[in-house]
C-alpha atoms as a PDB file:
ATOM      1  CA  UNK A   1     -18.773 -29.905 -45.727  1.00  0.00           C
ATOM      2  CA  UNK A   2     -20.463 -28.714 -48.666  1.00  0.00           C
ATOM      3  CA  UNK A   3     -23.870 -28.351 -50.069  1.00  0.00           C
ATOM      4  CA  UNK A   4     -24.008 -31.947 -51.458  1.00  0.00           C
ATOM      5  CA  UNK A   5     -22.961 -33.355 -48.199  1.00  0.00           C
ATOM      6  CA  UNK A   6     -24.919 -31.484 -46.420  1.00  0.00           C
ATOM      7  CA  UNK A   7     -27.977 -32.638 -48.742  1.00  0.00           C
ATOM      8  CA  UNK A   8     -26.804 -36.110 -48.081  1.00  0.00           C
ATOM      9  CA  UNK A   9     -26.763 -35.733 -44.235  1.00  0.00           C
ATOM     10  CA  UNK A  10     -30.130 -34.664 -44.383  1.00  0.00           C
ATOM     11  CA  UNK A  11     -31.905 -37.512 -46.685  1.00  0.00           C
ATOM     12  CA  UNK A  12     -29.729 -40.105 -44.406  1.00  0.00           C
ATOM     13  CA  UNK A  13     -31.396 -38.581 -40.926  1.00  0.00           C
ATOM     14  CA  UNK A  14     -34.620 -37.781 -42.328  1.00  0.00           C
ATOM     15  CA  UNK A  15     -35.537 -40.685 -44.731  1.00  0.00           C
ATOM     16  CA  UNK A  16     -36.267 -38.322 -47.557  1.00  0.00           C
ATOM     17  CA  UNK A  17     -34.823 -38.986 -50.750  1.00  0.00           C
ATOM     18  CA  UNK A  18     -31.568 -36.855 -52.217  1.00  0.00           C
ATOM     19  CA  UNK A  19     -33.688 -34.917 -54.341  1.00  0.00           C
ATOM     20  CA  UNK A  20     -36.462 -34.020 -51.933  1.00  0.00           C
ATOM     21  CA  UNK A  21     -33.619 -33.073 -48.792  1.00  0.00           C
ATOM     22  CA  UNK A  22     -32.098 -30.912 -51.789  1.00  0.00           C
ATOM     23  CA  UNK A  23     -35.567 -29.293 -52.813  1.00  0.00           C
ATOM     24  CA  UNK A  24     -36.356 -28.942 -48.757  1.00  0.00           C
ATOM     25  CA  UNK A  25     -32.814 -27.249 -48.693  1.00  0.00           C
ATOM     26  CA  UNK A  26     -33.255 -25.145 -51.476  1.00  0.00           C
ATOM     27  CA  UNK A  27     -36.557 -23.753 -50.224  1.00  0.00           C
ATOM     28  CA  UNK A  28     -34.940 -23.594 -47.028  1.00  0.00           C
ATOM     29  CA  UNK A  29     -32.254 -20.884 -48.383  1.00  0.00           C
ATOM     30  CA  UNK A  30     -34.776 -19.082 -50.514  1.00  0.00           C
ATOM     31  CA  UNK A  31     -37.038 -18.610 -47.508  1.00  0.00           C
ATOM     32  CA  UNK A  32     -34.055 -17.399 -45.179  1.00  0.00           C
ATOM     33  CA  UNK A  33     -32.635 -15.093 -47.922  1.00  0.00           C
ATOM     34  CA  UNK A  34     -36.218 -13.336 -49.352  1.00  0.00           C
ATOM     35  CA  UNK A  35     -36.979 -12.606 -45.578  1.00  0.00           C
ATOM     36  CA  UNK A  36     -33.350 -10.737 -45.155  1.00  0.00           C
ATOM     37  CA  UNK A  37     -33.923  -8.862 -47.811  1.00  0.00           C
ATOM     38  CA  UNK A  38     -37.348  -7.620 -46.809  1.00  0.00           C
ATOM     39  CA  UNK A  39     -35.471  -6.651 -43.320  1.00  0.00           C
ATOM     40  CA  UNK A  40     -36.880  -9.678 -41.295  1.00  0.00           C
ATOM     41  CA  UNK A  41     -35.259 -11.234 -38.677  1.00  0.00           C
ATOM     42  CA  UNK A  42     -34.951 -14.917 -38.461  1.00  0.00           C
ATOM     43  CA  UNK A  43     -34.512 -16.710 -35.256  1.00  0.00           C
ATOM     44  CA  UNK A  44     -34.260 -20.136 -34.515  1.00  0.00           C
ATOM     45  CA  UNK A  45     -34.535 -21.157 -31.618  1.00  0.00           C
ATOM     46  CA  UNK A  46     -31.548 -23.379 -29.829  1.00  0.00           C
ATOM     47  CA  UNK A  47     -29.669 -22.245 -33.762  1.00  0.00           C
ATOM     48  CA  UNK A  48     -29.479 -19.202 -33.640  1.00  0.00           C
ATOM     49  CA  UNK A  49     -30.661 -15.718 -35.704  1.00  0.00           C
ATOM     50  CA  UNK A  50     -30.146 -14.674 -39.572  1.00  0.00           C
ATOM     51  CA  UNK A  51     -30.113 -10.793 -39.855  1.00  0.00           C
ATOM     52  CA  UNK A  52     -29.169  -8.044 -41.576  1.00  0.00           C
ATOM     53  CA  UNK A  53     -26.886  -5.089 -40.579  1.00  0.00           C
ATOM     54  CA  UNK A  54     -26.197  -1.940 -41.427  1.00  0.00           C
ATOM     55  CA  UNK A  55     -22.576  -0.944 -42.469  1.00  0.00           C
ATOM     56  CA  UNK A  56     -22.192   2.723 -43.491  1.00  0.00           C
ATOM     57  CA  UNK A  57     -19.717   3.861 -45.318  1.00  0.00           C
ATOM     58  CA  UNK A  58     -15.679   4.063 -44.918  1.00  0.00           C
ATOM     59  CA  UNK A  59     -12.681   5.266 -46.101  1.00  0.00           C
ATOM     60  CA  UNK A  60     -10.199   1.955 -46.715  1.00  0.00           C
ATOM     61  CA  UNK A  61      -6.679   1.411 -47.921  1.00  0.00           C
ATOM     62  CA  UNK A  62      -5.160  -0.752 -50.943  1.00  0.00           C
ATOM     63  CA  UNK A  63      -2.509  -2.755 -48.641  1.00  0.00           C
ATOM     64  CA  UNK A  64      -0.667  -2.543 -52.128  1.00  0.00           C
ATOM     65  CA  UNK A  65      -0.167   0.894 -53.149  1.00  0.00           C
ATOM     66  CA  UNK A  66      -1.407   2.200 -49.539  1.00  0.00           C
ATOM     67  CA  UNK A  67      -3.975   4.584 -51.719  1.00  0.00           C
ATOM     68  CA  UNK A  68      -7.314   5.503 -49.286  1.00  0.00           C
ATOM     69  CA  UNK A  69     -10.079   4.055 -51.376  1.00  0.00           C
ATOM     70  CA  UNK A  70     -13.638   4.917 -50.658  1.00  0.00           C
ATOM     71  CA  UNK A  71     -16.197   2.301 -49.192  1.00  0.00           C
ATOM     72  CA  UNK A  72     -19.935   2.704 -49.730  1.00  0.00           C
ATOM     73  CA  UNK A  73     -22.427   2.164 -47.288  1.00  0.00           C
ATOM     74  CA  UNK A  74     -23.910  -1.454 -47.574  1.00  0.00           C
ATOM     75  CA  UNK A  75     -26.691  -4.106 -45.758  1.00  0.00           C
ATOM     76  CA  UNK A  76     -24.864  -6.919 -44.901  1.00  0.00           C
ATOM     77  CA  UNK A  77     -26.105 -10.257 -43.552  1.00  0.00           C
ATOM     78  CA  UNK A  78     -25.489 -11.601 -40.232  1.00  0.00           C
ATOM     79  CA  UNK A  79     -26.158 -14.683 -37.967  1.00  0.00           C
ATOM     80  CA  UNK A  80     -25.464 -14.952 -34.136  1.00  0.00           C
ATOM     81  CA  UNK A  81     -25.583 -18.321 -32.687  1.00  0.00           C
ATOM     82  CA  UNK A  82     -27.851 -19.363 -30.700  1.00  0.00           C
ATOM     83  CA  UNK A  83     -26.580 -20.838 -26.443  1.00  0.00           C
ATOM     84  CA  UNK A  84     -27.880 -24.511 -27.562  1.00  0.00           C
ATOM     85  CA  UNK A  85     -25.609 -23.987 -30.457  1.00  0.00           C
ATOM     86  CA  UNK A  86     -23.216 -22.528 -28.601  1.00  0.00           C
ATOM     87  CA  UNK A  87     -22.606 -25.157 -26.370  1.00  0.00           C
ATOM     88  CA  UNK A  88     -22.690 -28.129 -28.811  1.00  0.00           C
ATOM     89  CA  UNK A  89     -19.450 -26.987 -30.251  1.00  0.00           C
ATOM     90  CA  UNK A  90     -17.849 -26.080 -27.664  1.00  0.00           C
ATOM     91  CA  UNK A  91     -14.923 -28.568 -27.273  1.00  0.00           C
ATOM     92  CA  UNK A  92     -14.499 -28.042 -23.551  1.00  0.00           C
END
């Protein structure tokens, strides 16, 4: 599923039209991503929670040539799923 579907999926369920699920999307994304990158956590609950995690630095390898190449330190987003979430997909 991509982002159109996923815009289509929503106007279909909610009654919206495709351009105001896509703007409610959009808006949706920006507001998720601006609040990672002041540090914020996002939780949602019965979804789950965006945030962001430290990764420091690390010495890799080029599978290629097998040469160690240096990693820096970076913030990397996360998301843990929520139990509701959890359970809907569960295919037990």
């Amino acid at each position: 599923m991509n982002k159109a579907d996923v815009v289509s999926a929503v106007a279909d369920k909610s009654g919206l039209s495709k351009k105001d699920a896509e703007k409610a999307f959009n808006a949706t994304l920006d507001t998720i991503t601006e609040s990672l990158k002041a540090g914020e956590k996002i939780s949602i609950v019965g979804f789950g929670a965006f945030e962001t995690r430290y990764r420091p630095a690390r010495v890799g390898r080029n599978p290629k040539t097998k040469e160690e190449i240096p990693i820096a330190a970076a913030t990397v987003p996360a998301f843990k799923p929520g139990k509701a979430l959890k359970e809907a997909v569960d295919k037990k």
